[in-house]
C-alpha atoms as a PDB file:
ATOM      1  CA  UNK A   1     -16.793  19.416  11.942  1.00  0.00           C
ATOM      2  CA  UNK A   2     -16.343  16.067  14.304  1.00  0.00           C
ATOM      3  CA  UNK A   3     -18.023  16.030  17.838  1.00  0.00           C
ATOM      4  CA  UNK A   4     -18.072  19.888  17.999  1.00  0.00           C
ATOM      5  CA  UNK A   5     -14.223  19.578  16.665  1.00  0.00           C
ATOM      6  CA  UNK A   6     -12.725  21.823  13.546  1.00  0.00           C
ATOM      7  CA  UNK A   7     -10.805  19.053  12.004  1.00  0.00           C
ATOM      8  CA  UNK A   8      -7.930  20.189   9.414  1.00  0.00           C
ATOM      9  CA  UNK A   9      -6.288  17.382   8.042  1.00  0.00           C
ATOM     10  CA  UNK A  10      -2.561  17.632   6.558  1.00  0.00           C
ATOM     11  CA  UNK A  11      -1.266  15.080   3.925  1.00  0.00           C
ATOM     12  CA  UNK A  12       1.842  14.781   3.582  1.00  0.00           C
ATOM     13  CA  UNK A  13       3.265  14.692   0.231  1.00  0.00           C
ATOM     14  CA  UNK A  14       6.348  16.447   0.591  1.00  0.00           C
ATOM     15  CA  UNK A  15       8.893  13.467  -0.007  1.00  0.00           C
ATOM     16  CA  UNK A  16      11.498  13.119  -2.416  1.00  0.00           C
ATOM     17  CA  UNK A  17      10.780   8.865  -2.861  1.00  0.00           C
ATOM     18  CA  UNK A  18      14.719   8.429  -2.688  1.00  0.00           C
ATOM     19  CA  UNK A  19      14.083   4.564  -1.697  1.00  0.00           C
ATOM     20  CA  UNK A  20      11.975   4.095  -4.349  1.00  0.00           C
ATOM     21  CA  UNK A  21      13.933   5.697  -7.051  1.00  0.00           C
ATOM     22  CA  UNK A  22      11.442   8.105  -8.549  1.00  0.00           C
ATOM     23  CA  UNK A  23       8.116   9.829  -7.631  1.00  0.00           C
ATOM     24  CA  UNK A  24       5.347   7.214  -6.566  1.00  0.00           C
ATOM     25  CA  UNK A  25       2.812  10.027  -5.905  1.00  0.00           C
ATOM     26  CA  UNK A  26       2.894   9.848  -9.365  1.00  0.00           C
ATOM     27  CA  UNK A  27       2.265   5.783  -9.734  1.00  0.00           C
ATOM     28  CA  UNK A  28      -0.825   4.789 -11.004  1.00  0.00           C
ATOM     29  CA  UNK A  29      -3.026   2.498  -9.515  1.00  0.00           C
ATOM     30  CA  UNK A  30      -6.178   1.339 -11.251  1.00  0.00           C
ATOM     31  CA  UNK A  31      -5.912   4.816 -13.751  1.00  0.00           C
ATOM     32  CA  UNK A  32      -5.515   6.787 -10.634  1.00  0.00           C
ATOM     33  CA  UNK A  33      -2.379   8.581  -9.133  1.00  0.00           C
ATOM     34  CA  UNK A  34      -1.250   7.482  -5.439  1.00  0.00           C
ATOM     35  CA  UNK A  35      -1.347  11.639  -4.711  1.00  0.00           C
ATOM     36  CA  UNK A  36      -4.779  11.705  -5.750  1.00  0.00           C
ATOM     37  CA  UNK A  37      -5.910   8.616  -4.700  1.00  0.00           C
ATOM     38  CA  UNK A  38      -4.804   9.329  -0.917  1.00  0.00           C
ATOM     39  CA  UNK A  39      -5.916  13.040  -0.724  1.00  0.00           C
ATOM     40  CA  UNK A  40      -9.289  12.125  -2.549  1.00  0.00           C
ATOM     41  CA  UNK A  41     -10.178  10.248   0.488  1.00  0.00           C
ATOM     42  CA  UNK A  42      -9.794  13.057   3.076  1.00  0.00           C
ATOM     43  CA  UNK A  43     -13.084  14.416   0.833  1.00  0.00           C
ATOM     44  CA  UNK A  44     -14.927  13.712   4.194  1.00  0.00           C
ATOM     45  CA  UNK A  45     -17.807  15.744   5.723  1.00  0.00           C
ATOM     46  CA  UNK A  46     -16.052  15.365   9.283  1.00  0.00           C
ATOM     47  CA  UNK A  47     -12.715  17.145   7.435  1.00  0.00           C
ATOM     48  CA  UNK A  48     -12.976  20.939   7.583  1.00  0.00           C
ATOM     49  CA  UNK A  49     -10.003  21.940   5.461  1.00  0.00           C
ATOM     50  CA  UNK A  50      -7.434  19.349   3.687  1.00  0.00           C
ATOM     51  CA  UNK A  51      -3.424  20.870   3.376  1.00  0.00           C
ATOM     52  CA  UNK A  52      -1.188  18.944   1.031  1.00  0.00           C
ATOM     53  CA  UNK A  53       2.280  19.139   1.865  1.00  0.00           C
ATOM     54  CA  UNK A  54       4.801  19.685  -1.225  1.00  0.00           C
ATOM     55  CA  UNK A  55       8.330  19.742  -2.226  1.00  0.00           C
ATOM     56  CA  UNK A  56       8.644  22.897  -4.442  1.00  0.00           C
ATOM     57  CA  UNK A  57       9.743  21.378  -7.700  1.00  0.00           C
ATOM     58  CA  UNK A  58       6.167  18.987  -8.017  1.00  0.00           C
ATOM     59  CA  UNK A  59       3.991  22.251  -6.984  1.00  0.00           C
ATOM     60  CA  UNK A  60       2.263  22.798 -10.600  1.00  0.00           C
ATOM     61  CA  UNK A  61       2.068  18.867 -11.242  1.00  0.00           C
ATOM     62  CA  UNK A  62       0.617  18.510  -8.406  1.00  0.00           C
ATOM     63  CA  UNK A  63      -1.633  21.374  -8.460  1.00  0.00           C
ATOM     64  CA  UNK A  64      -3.041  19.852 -12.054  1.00  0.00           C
ATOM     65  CA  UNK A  65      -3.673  16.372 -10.368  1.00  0.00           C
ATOM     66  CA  UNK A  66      -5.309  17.588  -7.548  1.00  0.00           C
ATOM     67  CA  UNK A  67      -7.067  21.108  -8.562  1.00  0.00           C
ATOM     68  CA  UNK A  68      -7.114  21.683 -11.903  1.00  0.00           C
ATOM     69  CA  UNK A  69      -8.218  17.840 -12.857  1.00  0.00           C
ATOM     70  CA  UNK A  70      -9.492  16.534 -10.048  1.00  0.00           C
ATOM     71  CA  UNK A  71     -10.997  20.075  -8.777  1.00  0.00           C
ATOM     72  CA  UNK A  72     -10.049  18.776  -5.097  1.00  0.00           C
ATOM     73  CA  UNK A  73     -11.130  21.639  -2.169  1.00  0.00           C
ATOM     74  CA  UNK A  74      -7.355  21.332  -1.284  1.00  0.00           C
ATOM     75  CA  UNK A  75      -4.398  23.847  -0.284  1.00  0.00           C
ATOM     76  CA  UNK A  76      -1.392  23.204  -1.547  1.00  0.00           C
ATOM     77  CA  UNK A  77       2.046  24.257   1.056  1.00  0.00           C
ATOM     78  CA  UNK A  78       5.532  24.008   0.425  1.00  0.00           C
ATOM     79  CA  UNK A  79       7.626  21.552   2.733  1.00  0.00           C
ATOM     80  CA  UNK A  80      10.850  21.359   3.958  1.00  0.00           C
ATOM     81  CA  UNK A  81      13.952  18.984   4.431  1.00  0.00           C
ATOM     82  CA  UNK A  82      12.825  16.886   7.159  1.00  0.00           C
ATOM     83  CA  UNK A  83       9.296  15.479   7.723  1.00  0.00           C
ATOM     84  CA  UNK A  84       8.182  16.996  10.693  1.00  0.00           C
ATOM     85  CA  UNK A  85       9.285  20.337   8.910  1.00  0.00           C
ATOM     86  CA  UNK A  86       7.187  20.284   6.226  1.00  0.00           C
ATOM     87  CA  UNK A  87       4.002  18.979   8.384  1.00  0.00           C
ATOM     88  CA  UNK A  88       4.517  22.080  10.789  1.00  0.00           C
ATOM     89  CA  UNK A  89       4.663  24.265   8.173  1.00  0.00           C
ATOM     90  CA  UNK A  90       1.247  22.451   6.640  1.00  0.00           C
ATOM     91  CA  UNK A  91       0.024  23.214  10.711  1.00  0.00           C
ATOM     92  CA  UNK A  92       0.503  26.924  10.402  1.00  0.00           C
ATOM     93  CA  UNK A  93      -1.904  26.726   7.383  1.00  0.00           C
ATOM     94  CA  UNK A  94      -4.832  25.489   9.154  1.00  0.00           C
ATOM     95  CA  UNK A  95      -7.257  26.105  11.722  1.00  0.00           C
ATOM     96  CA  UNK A  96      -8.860  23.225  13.313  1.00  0.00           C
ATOM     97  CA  UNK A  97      -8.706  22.618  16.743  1.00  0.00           C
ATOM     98  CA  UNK A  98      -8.375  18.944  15.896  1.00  0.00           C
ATOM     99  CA  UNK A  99      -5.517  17.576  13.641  1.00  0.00           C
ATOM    100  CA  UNK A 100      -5.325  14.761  11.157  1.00  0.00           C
ATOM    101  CA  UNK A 101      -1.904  14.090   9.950  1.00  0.00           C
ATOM    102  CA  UNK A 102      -1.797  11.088   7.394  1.00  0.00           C
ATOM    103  CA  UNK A 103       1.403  10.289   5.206  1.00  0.00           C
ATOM    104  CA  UNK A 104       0.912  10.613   0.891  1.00  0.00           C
ATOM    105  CA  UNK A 105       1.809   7.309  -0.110  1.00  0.00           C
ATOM    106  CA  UNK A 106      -0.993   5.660   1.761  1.00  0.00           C
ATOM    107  CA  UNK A 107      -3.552   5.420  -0.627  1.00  0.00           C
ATOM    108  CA  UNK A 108      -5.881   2.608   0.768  1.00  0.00           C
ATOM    109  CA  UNK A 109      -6.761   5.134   3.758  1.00  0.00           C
ATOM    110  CA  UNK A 110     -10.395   5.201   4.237  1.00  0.00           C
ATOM    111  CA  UNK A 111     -13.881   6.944   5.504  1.00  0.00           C
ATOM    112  CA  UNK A 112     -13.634   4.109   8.246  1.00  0.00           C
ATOM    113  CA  UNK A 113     -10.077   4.626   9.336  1.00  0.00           C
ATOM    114  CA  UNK A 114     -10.387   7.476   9.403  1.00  0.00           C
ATOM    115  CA  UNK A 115     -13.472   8.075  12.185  1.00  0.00           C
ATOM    116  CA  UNK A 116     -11.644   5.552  13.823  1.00  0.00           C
ATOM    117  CA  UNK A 117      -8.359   7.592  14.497  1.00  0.00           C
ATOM    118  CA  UNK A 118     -11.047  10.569  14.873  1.00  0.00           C
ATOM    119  CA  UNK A 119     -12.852   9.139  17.374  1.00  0.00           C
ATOM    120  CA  UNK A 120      -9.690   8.121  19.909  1.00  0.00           C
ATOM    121  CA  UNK A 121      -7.987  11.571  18.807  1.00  0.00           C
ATOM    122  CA  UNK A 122     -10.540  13.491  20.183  1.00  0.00           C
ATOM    123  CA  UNK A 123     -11.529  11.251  23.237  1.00  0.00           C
ATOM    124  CA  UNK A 124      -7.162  10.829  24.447  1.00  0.00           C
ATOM    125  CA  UNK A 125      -6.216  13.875  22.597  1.00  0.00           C
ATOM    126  CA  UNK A 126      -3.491  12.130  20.915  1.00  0.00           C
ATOM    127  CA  UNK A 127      -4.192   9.033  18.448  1.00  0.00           C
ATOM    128  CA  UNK A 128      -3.047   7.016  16.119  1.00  0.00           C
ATOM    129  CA  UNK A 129      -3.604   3.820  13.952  1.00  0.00           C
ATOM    130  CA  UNK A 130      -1.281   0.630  14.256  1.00  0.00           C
ATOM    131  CA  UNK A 131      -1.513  -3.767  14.017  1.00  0.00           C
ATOM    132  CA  UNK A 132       0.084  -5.499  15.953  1.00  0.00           C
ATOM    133  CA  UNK A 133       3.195  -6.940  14.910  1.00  0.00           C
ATOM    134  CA  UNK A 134       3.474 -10.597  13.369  1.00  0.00           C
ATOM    135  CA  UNK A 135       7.172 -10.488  13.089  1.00  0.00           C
ATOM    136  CA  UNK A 136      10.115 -10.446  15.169  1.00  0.00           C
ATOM    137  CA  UNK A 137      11.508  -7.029  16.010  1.00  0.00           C
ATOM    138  CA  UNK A 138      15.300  -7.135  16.482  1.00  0.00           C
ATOM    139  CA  UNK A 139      17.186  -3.957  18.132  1.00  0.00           C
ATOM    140  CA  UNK A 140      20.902  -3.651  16.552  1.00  0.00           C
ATOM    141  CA  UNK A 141      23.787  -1.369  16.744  1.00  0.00           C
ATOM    142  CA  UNK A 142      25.388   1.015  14.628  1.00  0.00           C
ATOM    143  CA  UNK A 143      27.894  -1.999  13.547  1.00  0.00           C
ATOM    144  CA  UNK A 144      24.469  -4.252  13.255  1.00  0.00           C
ATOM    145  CA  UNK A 145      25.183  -6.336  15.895  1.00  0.00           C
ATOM    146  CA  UNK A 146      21.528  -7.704  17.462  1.00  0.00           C
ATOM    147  CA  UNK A 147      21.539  -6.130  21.342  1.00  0.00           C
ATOM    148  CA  UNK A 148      17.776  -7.488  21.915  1.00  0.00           C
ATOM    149  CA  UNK A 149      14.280  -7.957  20.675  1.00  0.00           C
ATOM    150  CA  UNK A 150      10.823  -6.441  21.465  1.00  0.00           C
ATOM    151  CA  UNK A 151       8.476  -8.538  22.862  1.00  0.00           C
ATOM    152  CA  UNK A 152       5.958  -9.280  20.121  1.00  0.00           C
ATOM    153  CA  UNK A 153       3.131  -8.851  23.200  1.00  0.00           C
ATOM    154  CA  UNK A 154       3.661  -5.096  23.040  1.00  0.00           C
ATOM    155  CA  UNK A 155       4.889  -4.092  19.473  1.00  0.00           C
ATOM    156  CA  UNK A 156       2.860  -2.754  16.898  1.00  0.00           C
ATOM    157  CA  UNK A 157       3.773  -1.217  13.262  1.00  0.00           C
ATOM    158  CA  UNK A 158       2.328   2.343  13.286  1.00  0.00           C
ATOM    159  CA  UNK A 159       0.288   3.411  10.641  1.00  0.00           C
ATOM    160  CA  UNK A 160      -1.440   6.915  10.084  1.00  0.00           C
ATOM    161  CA  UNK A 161      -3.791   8.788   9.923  1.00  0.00           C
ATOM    162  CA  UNK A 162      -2.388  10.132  13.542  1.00  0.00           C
ATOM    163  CA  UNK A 163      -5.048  12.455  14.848  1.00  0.00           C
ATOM    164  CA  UNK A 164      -3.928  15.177  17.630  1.00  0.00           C
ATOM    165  CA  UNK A 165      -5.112  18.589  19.651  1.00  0.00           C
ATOM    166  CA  UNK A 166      -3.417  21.239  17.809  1.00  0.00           C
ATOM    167  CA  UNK A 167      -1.697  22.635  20.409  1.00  0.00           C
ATOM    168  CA  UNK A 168       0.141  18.851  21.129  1.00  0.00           C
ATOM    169  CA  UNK A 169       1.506  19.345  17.612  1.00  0.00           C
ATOM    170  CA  UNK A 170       2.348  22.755  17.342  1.00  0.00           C
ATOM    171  CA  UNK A 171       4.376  22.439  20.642  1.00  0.00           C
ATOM    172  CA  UNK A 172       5.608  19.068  19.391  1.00  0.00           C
ATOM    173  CA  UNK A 173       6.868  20.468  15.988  1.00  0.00           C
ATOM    174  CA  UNK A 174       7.761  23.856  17.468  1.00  0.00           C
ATOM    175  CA  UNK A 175      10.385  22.302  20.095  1.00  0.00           C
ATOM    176  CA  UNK A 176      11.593  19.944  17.719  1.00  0.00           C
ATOM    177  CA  UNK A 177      12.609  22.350  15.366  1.00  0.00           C
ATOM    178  CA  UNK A 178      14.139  24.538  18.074  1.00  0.00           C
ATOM    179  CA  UNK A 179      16.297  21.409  19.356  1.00  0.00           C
ATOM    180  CA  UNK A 180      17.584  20.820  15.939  1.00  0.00           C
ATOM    181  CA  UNK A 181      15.810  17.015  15.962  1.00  0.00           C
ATOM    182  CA  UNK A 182      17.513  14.283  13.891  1.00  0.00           C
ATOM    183  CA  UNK A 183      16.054  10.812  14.534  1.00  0.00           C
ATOM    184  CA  UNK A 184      13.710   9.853  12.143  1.00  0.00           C
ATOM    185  CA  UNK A 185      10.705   9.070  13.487  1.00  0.00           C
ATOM    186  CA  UNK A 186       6.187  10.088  13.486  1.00  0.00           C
ATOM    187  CA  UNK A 187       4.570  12.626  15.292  1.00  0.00           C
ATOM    188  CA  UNK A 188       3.251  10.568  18.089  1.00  0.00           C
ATOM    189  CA  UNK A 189       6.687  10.138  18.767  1.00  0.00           C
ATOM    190  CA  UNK A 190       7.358  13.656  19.017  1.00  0.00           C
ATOM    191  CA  UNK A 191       4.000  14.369  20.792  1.00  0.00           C
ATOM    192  CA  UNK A 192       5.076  11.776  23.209  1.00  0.00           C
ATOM    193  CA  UNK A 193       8.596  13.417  23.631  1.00  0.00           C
ATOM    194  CA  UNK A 194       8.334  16.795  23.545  1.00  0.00           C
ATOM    195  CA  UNK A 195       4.604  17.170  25.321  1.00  0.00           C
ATOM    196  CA  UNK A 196       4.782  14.167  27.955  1.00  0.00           C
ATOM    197  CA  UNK A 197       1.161  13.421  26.123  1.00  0.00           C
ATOM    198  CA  UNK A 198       0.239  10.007  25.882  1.00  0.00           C
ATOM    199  CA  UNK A 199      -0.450   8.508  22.582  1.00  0.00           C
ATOM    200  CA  UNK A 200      -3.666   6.437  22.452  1.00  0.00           C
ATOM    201  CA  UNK A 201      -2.750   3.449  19.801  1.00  0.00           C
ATOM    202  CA  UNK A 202      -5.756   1.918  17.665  1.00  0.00           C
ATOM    203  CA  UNK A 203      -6.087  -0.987  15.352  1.00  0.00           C
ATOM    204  CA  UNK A 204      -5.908  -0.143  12.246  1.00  0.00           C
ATOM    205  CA  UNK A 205      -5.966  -2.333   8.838  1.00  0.00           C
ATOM    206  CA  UNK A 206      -3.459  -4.533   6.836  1.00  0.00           C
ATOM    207  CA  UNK A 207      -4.385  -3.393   3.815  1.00  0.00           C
ATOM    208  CA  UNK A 208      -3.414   0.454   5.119  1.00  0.00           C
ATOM    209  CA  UNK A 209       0.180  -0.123   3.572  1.00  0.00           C
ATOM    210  CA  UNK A 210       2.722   2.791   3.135  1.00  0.00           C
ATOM    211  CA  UNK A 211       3.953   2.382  -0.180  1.00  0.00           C
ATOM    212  CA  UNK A 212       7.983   2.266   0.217  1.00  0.00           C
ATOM    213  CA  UNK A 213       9.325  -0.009  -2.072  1.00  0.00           C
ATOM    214  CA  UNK A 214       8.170  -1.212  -5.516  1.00  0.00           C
ATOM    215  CA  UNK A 215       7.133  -4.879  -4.020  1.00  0.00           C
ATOM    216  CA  UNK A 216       4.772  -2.513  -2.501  1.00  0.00           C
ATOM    217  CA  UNK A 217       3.433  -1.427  -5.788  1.00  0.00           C
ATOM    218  CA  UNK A 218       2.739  -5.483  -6.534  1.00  0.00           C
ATOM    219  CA  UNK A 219       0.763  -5.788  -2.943  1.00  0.00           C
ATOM    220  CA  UNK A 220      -1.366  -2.823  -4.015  1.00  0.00           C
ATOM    221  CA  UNK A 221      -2.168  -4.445  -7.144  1.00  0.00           C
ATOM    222  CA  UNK A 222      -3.569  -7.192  -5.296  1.00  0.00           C
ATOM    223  CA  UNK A 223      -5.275  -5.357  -2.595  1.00  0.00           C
ATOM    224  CA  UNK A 224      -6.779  -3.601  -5.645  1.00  0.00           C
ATOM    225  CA  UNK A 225      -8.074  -6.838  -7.128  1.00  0.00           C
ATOM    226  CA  UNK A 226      -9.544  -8.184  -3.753  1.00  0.00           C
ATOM    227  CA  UNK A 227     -11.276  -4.970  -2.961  1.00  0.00           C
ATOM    228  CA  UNK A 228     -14.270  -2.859  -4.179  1.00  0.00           C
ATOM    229  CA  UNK A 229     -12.035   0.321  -3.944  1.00  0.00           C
ATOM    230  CA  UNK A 230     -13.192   3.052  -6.159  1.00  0.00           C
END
Protein backbone atom coordinates (compact mmCIF):
# COMPACT_ATOMS: atom_id res chain seq x y z
CA UNK A 1 0.00 0.00 0.00
CA UNK A 2 1.32 3.71 -1.22
CA UNK A 3 -0.82 6.85 -0.32
CA UNK A 4 -4.03 4.73 0.04
CA UNK A 5 -2.79 3.03 -3.46
CA UNK A 6 -2.67 -1.05 -4.08
CA UNK A 7 0.57 -1.04 -5.88
CA UNK A 8 1.33 -4.36 -8.05
CA UNK A 9 4.49 -4.14 -9.61
CA UNK A 10 5.36 -6.26 -12.92
CA UNK A 11 9.04 -7.10 -13.86
CA UNK A 12 9.64 -7.87 -16.85
CA UNK A 13 11.77 -10.74 -17.55
CA UNK A 14 10.30 -12.16 -20.47
CA UNK A 15 13.19 -11.43 -23.09
CA UNK A 16 15.03 -13.68 -25.17
CA UNK A 17 18.67 -11.37 -24.75
CA UNK A 18 19.13 -11.84 -28.66
CA UNK A 19 21.62 -8.66 -28.59
CA UNK A 20 23.46 -9.99 -26.03
CA UNK A 21 23.87 -13.47 -27.24
CA UNK A 22 22.68 -15.51 -24.29
CA UNK A 23 20.58 -15.08 -21.09
CA UNK A 24 21.91 -12.11 -18.84
CA UNK A 25 19.12 -12.69 -16.26
CA UNK A 26 21.32 -15.30 -15.64
CA UNK A 27 24.78 -13.07 -15.31
CA UNK A 28 26.17 -12.80 -12.12
CA UNK A 29 27.02 -9.81 -10.49
CA UNK A 30 28.81 -9.80 -7.16
CA UNK A 31 27.50 -13.85 -6.60
CA UNK A 32 24.09 -12.66 -7.45
CA UNK A 33 21.93 -13.22 -10.66
CA UNK A 34 20.69 -9.94 -12.62
CA UNK A 35 16.90 -11.80 -12.31
CA UNK A 36 17.29 -11.90 -8.74
CA UNK A 37 19.09 -9.02 -8.13
CA UNK A 38 16.34 -6.73 -9.92
CA UNK A 39 13.18 -8.51 -8.55
CA UNK A 40 14.82 -8.66 -4.97
CA UNK A 41 14.49 -5.00 -4.90
CA UNK A 42 10.72 -4.71 -5.56
CA UNK A 43 10.78 -6.54 -1.77
CA UNK A 44 9.27 -3.10 -0.73
CA UNK A 45 6.58 -2.47 1.95
CA UNK A 46 4.87 0.14 -0.53
CA UNK A 47 4.70 -3.07 -3.25
CA UNK A 48 1.55 -5.13 -2.69
CA UNK A 49 2.15 -8.02 -5.06
CA UNK A 50 5.42 -8.44 -7.43
CA UNK A 51 4.59 -10.45 -11.13
CA UNK A 52 7.64 -11.64 -13.00
CA UNK A 53 7.17 -11.86 -16.53
CA UNK A 54 8.69 -15.14 -18.31
CA UNK A 55 9.42 -16.72 -21.53
CA UNK A 56 8.20 -20.37 -21.10
CA UNK A 57 11.41 -22.26 -21.64
CA UNK A 58 13.33 -20.32 -18.30
CA UNK A 59 9.98 -20.96 -16.10
CA UNK A 60 11.59 -23.72 -13.63
CA UNK A 61 15.12 -21.87 -13.65
CA UNK A 62 13.66 -19.14 -12.85
CA UNK A 63 11.27 -20.37 -10.39
CA UNK A 64 14.55 -21.97 -8.42
CA UNK A 65 16.32 -18.48 -8.46
CA UNK A 66 13.59 -16.63 -7.34
CA UNK A 67 11.26 -19.11 -5.10
CA UNK A 68 12.77 -22.04 -4.32
CA UNK A 69 16.37 -20.29 -3.38
CA UNK A 70 15.70 -17.05 -2.84
CA UNK A 71 12.02 -17.81 -1.32
CA UNK A 72 10.94 -14.38 -3.12
CA UNK A 73 6.84 -13.54 -2.41
CA UNK A 74 6.76 -13.50 -6.30
CA UNK A 75 4.30 -14.84 -9.17
CA UNK A 76 5.72 -16.10 -11.89
CA UNK A 77 3.52 -15.44 -15.69
CA UNK A 78 4.27 -16.55 -18.98
CA UNK A 79 4.99 -13.76 -21.71
CA UNK A 80 4.59 -13.40 -25.12
CA UNK A 81 6.39 -12.31 -28.45
CA UNK A 82 6.40 -8.71 -28.10
CA UNK A 83 7.02 -6.67 -24.90
CA UNK A 84 3.98 -5.00 -24.30
CA UNK A 85 2.41 -8.59 -24.71
CA UNK A 86 3.93 -10.20 -22.11
CA UNK A 87 3.54 -7.06 -19.57
CA UNK A 88 -0.36 -7.11 -20.29
CA UNK A 89 -0.56 -10.47 -19.70
CA UNK A 90 1.63 -9.85 -16.22
CA UNK A 91 -1.46 -6.86 -15.80
CA UNK A 92 -4.24 -9.38 -15.87
CA UNK A 93 -2.42 -11.09 -12.92
CA UNK A 94 -2.62 -8.35 -10.54
CA UNK A 95 -4.76 -6.18 -8.66
CA UNK A 96 -3.46 -2.90 -7.68
CA UNK A 97 -4.99 0.10 -8.59
CA UNK A 98 -1.52 1.52 -9.06
CA UNK A 99 1.06 -0.06 -11.50
CA UNK A 100 4.81 -0.38 -11.43
CA UNK A 101 6.24 -1.68 -14.57
CA UNK A 102 10.17 -1.93 -14.41
CA UNK A 103 12.27 -3.87 -17.15
CA UNK A 104 14.54 -7.32 -15.75
CA UNK A 105 17.83 -6.35 -16.71
CA UNK A 106 17.91 -3.32 -14.52
CA UNK A 107 19.38 -4.48 -11.55
CA UNK A 108 20.70 -1.23 -9.82
CA UNK A 109 16.85 -0.19 -9.35
CA UNK A 110 16.33 0.94 -5.90
CA UNK A 111 14.00 1.66 -2.61
CA UNK A 112 14.67 5.41 -3.67
CA UNK A 113 13.79 5.18 -7.31
CA UNK A 114 11.44 3.63 -6.78
CA UNK A 115 9.16 6.12 -4.29
CA UNK A 116 10.32 8.48 -6.63
CA UNK A 117 8.45 7.09 -9.79
CA UNK A 118 5.69 6.22 -6.99
CA UNK A 119 5.27 9.41 -5.87
CA UNK A 120 4.75 11.29 -9.56
CA UNK A 121 2.72 8.03 -10.69
CA UNK A 122 0.22 8.54 -8.32
CA UNK A 123 0.17 12.45 -8.18
CA UNK A 124 0.02 12.69 -12.72
CA UNK A 125 -1.29 9.25 -12.99
CA UNK A 126 1.25 8.37 -15.46
CA UNK A 127 5.17 8.42 -14.54
CA UNK A 128 8.23 7.53 -15.35
CA UNK A 129 12.05 7.84 -14.65
CA UNK A 130 14.56 9.44 -17.25
CA UNK A 131 18.23 11.89 -17.37
CA UNK A 132 18.56 14.06 -19.48
CA UNK A 133 20.50 13.42 -22.42
CA UNK A 134 24.37 14.30 -22.70
CA UNK A 135 24.64 13.21 -26.23
CA UNK A 136 23.53 14.17 -29.53
CA UNK A 137 20.35 12.51 -30.76
CA UNK A 138 20.36 12.11 -34.56
CA UNK A 139 16.92 11.13 -36.46
CA UNK A 140 17.80 8.90 -39.72
CA UNK A 141 16.00 7.08 -42.37
CA UNK A 142 15.42 3.69 -43.29
CA UNK A 143 18.61 4.07 -45.77
CA UNK A 144 20.42 5.91 -42.57
CA UNK A 145 20.58 9.03 -44.00
CA UNK A 146 20.56 11.85 -40.88
CA UNK A 147 17.00 13.95 -41.55
CA UNK A 148 17.56 16.02 -38.12
CA UNK A 149 18.49 16.09 -34.50
CA UNK A 150 16.62 16.57 -31.16
CA UNK A 151 17.36 19.40 -29.35
CA UNK A 152 19.45 18.25 -26.39
CA UNK A 153 17.14 21.02 -24.24
CA UNK A 154 14.24 18.57 -24.39
CA UNK A 155 15.60 14.93 -24.76
CA UNK A 156 15.94 12.58 -22.13
CA UNK A 157 16.90 8.65 -22.14
CA UNK A 158 13.94 6.89 -20.42
CA UNK A 159 14.54 4.65 -17.79
CA UNK A 160 11.96 2.54 -15.68
CA UNK A 161 10.42 1.82 -13.19
CA UNK A 162 7.28 3.55 -15.19
CA UNK A 163 4.50 3.79 -12.66
CA UNK A 164 0.72 4.12 -14.08
CA UNK A 165 -3.28 3.95 -13.05
CA UNK A 166 -4.24 0.59 -14.08
CA UNK A 167 -6.81 1.42 -16.17
CA UNK A 168 -4.10 3.80 -18.45
CA UNK A 169 -2.34 0.47 -19.01
CA UNK A 170 -4.88 -1.92 -19.47
CA UNK A 171 -6.47 0.39 -22.16
CA UNK A 172 -2.96 1.13 -23.40
CA UNK A 173 -2.01 -2.62 -23.80
CA UNK A 174 -5.56 -3.65 -24.67
CA UNK A 175 -5.73 -1.26 -27.91
CA UNK A 176 -2.36 -2.00 -28.81
CA UNK A 177 -2.86 -5.47 -29.10
CA UNK A 178 -6.14 -4.97 -30.96
CA UNK A 179 -4.27 -2.61 -33.60
CA UNK A 180 -1.71 -5.21 -34.20
CA UNK A 181 1.25 -2.57 -32.81
CA UNK A 182 4.76 -2.95 -34.29
CA UNK A 183 7.10 -0.10 -33.31
CA UNK A 184 9.16 -0.89 -30.61
CA UNK A 185 8.84 1.27 -28.03
CA UNK A 186 7.79 1.66 -23.54
CA UNK A 187 4.60 1.94 -22.11
CA UNK A 188 4.53 5.61 -21.58
CA UNK A 189 4.66 5.64 -25.11
CA UNK A 190 1.71 3.63 -25.50
CA UNK A 191 -0.09 5.33 -22.53
CA UNK A 192 0.63 8.50 -24.31
CA UNK A 193 -0.76 7.10 -27.68
CA UNK A 194 -3.44 5.10 -27.11
CA UNK A 195 -4.99 7.08 -23.81
CA UNK A 196 -4.12 10.86 -24.79
CA UNK A 197 -2.62 10.66 -20.95
CA UNK A 198 0.22 12.68 -20.30
CA UNK A 199 3.34 11.13 -19.08
CA UNK A 200 4.92 12.95 -16.11
CA UNK A 201 8.94 12.43 -16.72
CA UNK A 202 11.28 12.32 -13.48
CA UNK A 203 14.96 12.29 -12.94
CA UNK A 204 16.13 9.34 -12.40
CA UNK A 205 19.90 7.98 -11.83
CA UNK A 206 22.99 7.16 -14.06
CA UNK A 207 23.81 4.34 -12.43
CA UNK A 208 19.99 2.88 -13.31
CA UNK A 209 21.56 1.23 -16.54
CA UNK A 210 19.60 -1.37 -18.67
CA UNK A 211 21.95 -3.99 -19.22
CA UNK A 212 22.02 -4.49 -23.24
CA UNK A 213 25.28 -5.23 -24.28
CA UNK A 214 28.22 -6.96 -22.55
CA UNK A 215 30.23 -3.42 -22.17
CA UNK A 216 27.31 -3.10 -19.98
CA UNK A 217 28.31 -6.01 -17.90
CA UNK A 218 31.98 -4.06 -17.43
CA UNK A 219 30.00 -0.65 -16.27
CA UNK A 220 28.13 -2.76 -13.71
CA UNK A 221 31.25 -4.08 -12.43
CA UNK A 222 32.29 -0.72 -11.69
CA UNK A 223 29.13 0.68 -10.42
CA UNK A 224 29.44 -2.40 -8.17
CA UNK A 225 32.86 -1.37 -6.89
CA UNK A 226 31.87 2.37 -6.27
CA UNK A 227 28.72 1.48 -4.46
CA UNK A 228 27.59 -0.05 -1.11
CA UNK A 229 25.01 -2.23 -3.05
CA UNK A 230 24.06 -5.30 -1.22
Amino acid sequence: MYKSHNVSAIVNCAGRGVRFGGNKLLVKINGITILEKTVREFVHPAIDEIIVTVSPENREVYREILIDSAGLPVTLVDGGEERFISAKLGLDATSGSMIVVHDGVRPFVNAELIERALDAGVQHGAAMLGTPTTVQLKLVDDDEFITGSLDRSHSWLGQTPQVFRRELLDKAYTTAIESNYARVSDDADLVAEFTGQSVKIVRGEDYNIKITTRTDLTIADQIMAQADWE
